[in-house]
PDB file of N, CA and C in Angstrom:
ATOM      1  N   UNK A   1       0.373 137.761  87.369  1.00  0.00           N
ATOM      2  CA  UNK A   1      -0.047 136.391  87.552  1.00  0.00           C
ATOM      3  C   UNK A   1       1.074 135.413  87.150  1.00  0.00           C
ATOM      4  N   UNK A   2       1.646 135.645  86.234  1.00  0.00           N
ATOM      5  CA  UNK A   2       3.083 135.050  85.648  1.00  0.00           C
ATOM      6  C   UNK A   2       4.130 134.915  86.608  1.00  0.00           C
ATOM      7  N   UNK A   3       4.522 136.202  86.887  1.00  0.00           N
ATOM      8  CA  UNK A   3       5.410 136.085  88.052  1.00  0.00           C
ATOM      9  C   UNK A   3       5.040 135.060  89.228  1.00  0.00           C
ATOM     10  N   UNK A   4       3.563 135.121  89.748  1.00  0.00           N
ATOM     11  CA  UNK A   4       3.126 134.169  90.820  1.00  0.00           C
ATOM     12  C   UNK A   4       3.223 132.963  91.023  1.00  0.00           C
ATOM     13  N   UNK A   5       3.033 132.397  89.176  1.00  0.00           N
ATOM     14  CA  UNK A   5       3.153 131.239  89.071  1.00  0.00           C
ATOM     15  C   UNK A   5       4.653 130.762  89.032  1.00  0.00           C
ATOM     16  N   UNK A   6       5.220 131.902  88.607  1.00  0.00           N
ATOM     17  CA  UNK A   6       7.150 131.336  88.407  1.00  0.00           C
ATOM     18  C   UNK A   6       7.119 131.007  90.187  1.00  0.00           C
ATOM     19  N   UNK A   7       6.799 131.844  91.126  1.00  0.00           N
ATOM     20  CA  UNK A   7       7.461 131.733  92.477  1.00  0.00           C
ATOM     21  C   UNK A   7       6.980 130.772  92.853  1.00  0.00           C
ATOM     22  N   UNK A   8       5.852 129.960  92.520  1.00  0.00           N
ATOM     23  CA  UNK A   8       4.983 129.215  93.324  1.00  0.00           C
ATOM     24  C   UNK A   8       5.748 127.690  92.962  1.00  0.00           C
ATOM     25  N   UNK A   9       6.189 127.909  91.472  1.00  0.00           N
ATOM     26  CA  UNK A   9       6.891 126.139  90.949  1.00  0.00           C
ATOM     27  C   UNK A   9       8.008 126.530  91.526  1.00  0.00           C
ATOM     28  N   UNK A  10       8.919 127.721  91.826  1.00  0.00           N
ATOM     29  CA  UNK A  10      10.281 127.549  92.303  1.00  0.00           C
ATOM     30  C   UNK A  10      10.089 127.386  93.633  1.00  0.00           C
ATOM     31  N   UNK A  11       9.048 127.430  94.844  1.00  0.00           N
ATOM     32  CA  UNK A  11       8.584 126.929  95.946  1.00  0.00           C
ATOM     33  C   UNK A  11       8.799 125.589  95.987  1.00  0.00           C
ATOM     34  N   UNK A  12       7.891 124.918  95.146  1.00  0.00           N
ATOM     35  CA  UNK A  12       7.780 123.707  95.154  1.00  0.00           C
ATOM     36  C   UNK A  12       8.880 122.818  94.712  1.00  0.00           C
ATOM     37  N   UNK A  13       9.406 123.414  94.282  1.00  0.00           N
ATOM     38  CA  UNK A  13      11.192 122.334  93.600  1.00  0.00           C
ATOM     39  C   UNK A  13      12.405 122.889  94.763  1.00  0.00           C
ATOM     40  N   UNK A  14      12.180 123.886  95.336  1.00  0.00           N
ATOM     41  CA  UNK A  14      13.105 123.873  96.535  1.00  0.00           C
ATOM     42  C   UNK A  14      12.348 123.049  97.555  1.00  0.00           C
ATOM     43  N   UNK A  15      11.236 123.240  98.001  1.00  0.00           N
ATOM     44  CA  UNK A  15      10.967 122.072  98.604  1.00  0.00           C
ATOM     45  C   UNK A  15      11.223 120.599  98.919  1.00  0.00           C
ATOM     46  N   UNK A  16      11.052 120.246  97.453  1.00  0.00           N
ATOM     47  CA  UNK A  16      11.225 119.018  96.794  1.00  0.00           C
ATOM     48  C   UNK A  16      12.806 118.722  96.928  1.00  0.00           C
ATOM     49  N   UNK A  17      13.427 119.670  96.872  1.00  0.00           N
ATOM     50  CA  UNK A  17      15.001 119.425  97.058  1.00  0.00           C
ATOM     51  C   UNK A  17      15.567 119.560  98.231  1.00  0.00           C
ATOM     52  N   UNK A  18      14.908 119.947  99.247  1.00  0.00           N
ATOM     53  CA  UNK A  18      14.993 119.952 101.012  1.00  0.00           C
ATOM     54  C   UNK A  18      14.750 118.575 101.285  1.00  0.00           C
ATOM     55  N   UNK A  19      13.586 118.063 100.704  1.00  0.00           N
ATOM     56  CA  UNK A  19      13.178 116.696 101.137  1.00  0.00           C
ATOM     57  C   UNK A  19      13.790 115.538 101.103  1.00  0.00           C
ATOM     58  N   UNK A  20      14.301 115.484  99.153  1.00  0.00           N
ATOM     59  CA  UNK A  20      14.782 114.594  98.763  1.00  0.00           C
ATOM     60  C   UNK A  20      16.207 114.507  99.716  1.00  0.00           C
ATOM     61  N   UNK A  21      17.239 115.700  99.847  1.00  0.00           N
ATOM     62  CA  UNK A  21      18.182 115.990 100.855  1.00  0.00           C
ATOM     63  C   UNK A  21      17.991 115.426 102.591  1.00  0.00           C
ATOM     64  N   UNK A  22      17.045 115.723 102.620  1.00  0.00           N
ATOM     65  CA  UNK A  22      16.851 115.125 104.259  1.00  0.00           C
ATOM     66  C   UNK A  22      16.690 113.810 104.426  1.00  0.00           C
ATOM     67  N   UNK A  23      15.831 113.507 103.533  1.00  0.00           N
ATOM     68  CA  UNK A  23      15.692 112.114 102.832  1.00  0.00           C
ATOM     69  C   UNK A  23      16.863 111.579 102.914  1.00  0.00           C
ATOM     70  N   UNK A  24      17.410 111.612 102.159  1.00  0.00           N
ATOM     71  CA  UNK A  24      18.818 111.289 101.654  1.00  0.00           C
ATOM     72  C   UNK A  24      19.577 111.140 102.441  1.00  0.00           C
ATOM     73  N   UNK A  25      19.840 112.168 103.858  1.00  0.00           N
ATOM     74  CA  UNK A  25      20.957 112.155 104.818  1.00  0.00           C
ATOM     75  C   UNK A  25      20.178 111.339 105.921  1.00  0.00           C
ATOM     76  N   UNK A  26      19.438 110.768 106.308  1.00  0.00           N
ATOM     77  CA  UNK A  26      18.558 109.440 106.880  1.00  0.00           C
ATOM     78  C   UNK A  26      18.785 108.521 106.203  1.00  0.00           C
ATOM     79  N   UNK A  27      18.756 108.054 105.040  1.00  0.00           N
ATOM     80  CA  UNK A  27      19.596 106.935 104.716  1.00  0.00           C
ATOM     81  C   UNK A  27      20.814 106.580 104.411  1.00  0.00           C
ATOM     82  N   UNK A  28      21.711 107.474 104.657  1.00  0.00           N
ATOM     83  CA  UNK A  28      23.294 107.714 104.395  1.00  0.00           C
ATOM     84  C   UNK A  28      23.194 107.635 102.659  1.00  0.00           C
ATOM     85  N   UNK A  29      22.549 108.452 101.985  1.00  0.00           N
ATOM     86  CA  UNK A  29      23.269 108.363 100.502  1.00  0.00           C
ATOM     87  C   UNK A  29      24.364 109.547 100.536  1.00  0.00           C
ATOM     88  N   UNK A  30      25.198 109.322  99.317  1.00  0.00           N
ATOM     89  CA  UNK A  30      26.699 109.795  99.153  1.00  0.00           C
ATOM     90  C   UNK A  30      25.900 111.243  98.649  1.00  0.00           C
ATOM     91  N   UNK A  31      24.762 111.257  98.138  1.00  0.00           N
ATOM     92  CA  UNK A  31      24.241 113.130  97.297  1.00  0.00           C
ATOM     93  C   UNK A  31      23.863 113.784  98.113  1.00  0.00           C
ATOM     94  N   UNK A  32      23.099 112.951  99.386  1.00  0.00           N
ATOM     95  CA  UNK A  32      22.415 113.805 100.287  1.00  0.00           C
ATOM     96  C   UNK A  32      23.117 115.002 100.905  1.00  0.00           C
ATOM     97  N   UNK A  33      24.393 115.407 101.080  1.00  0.00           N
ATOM     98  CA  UNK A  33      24.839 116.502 101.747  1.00  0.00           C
ATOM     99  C   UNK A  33      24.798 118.163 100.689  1.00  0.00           C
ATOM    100  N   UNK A  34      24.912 117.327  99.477  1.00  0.00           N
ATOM    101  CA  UNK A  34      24.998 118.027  98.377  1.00  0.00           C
ATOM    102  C   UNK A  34      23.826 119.297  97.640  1.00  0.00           C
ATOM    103  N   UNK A  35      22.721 117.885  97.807  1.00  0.00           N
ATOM    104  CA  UNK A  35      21.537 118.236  97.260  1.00  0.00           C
ATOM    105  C   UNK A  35      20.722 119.142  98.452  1.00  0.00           C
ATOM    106  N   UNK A  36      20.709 118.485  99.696  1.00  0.00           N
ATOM    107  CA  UNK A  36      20.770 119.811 101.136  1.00  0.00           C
ATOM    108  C   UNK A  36      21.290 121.004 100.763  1.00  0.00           C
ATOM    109  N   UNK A  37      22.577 121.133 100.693  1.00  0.00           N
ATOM    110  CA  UNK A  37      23.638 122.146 100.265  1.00  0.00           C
ATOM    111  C   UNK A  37      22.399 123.007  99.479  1.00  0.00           C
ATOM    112  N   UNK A  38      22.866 122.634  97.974  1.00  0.00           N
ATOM    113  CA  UNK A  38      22.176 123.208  97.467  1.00  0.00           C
ATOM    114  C   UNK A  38      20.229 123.717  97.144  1.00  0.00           C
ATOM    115  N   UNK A  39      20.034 123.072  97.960  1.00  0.00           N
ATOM    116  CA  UNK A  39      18.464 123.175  98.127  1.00  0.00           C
ATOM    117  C   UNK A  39      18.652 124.124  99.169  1.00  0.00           C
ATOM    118  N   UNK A  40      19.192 124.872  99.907  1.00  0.00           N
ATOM    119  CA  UNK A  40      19.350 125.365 101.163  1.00  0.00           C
ATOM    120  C   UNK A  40      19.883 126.824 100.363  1.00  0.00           C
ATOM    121  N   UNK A  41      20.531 127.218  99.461  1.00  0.00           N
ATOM    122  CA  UNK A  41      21.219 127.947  99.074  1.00  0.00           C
ATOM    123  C   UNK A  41      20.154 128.732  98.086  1.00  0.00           C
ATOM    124  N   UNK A  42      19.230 127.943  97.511  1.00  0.00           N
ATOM    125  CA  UNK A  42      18.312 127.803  96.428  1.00  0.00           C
ATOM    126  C   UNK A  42      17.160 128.758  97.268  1.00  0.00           C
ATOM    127  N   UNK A  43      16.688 128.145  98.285  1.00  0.00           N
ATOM    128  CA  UNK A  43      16.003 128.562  99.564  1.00  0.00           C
ATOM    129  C   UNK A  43      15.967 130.179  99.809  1.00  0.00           C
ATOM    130  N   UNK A  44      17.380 130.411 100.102  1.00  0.00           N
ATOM    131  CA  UNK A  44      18.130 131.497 100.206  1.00  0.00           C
ATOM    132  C   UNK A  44      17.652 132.703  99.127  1.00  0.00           C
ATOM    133  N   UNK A  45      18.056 132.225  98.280  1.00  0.00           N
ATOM    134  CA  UNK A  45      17.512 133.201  96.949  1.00  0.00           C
ATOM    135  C   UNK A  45      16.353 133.346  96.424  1.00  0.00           C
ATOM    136  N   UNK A  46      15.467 132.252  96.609  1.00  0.00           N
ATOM    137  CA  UNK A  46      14.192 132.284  96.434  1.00  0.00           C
ATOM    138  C   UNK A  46      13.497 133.272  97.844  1.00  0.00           C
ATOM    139  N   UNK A  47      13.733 132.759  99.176  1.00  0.00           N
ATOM    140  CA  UNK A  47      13.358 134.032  99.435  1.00  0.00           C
ATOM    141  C   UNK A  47      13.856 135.430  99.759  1.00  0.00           C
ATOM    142  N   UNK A  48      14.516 135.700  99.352  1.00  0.00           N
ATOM    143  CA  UNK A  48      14.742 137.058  98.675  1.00  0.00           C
ATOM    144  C   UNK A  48      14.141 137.739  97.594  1.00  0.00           C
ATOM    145  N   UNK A  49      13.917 137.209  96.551  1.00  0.00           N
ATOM    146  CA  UNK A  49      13.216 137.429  95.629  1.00  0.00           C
ATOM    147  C   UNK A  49      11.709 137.780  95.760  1.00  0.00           C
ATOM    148  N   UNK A  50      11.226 136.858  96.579  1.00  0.00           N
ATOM    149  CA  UNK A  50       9.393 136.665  97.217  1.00  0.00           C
ATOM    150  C   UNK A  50       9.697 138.037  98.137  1.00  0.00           C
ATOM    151  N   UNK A  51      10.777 138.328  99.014  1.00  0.00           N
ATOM    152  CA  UNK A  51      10.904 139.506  99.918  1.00  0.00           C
ATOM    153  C   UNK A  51      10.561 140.696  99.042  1.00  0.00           C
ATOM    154  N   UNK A  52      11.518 140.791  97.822  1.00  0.00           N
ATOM    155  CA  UNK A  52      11.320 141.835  96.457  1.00  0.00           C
ATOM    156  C   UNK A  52      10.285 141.638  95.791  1.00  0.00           C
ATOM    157  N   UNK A  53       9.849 140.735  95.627  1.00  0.00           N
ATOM    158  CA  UNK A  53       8.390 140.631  95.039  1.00  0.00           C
ATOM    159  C   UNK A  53       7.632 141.404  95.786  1.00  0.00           C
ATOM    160  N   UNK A  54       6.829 140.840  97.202  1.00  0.00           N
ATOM    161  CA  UNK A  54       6.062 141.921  97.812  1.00  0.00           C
ATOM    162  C   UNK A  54       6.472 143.299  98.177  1.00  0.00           C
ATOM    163  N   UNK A  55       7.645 143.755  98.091  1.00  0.00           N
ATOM    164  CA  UNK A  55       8.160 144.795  98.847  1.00  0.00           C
ATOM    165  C   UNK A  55       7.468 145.442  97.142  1.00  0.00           C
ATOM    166  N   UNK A  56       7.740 144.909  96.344  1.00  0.00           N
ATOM    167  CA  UNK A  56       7.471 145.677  94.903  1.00  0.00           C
ATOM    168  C   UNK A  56       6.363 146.450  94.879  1.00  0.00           C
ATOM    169  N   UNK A  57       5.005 145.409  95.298  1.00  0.00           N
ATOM    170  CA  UNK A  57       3.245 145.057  95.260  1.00  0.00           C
ATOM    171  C   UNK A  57       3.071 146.417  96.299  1.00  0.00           C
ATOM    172  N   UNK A  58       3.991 146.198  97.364  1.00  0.00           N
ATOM    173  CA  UNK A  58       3.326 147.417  98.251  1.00  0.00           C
ATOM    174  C   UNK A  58       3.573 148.294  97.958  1.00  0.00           C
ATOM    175  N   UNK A  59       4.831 148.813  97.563  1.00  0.00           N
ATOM    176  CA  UNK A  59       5.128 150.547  96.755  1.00  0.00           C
ATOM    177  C   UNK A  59       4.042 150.626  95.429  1.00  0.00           C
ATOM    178  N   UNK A  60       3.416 149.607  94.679  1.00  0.00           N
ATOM    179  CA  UNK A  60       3.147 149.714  93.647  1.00  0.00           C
ATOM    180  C   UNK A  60       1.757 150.263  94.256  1.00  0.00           C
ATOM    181  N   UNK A  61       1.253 149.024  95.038  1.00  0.00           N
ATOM    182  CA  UNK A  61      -0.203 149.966  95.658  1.00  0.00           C
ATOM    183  C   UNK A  61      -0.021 151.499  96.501  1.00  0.00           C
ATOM    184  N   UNK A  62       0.835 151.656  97.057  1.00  0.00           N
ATOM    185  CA  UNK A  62       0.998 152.952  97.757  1.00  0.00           C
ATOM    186  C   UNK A  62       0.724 154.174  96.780  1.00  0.00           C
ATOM    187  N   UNK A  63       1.630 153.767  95.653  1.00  0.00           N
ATOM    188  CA  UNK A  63       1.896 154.624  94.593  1.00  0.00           C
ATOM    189  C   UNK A  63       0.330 154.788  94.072  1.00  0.00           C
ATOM    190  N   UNK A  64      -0.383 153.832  94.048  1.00  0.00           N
ATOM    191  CA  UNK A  64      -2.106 153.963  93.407  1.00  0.00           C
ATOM    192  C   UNK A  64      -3.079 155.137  94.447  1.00  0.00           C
ATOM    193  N   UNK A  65      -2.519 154.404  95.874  1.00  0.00           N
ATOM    194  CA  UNK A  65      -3.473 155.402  96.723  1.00  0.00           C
ATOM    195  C   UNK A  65      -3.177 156.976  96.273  1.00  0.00           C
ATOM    196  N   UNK A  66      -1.823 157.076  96.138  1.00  0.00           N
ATOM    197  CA  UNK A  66      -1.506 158.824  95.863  1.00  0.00           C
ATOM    198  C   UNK A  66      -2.120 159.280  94.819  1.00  0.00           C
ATOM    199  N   UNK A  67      -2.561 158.586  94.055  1.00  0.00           N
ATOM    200  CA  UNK A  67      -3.060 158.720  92.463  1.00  0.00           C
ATOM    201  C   UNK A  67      -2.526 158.802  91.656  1.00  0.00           C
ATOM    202  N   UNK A  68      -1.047 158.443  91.362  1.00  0.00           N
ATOM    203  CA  UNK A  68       0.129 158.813  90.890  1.00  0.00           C
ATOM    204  C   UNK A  68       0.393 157.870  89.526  1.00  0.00           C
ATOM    205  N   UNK A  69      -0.370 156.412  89.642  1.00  0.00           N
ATOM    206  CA  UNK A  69       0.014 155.249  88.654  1.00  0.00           C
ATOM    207  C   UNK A  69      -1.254 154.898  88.515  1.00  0.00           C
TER     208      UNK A  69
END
C-alpha cells in the first residue's frame, strides 16, 4: 500500500511539472523549456518503475498460484 501511495504522489508531481512546463512554453517564460525537460525525463523513470512495479505483482501472484509463497 506504501509503495502505491509513493507512485501515485510521484504521478501527480510529474504531472504537475508537464503542465506547469507547457504552461510555461505558451507564455514564453525563460524555465519553461527546462522544467518540460525535466518533467519529461522524470516521466521516463517513473514509468519504468510502475512497469517494475507490476511486472513484480504478477510474478508475485504467479508464484502464489504454484503454492510456492
Amino acid at each position: 500500500m506504501k509503495n502505491l501511495t509513493v507512485l501515485l504522489l510521484a504521478i501527480i508531481a510529474v504531472v504537475t511539472m508537464l503542465y506547469a512546463g507547457v504552461d510555461g512554453l505558451t507564455k514564453n517564460y525563460s524555465y519553461a523549456p527546462f522544467i518540460t525537460f525535466i518533467g519529461a525525463c522524470t516521466a521516463i523513470g517513473l514509468a519504468i518503475d510502475v512497469f517494475n512495479h507490476i511486472q513484480f505483482r504478477i510474478r508475485k501472484s504467479n508464484v502464489r498460484k504454484l503454492g510456492r509463497f
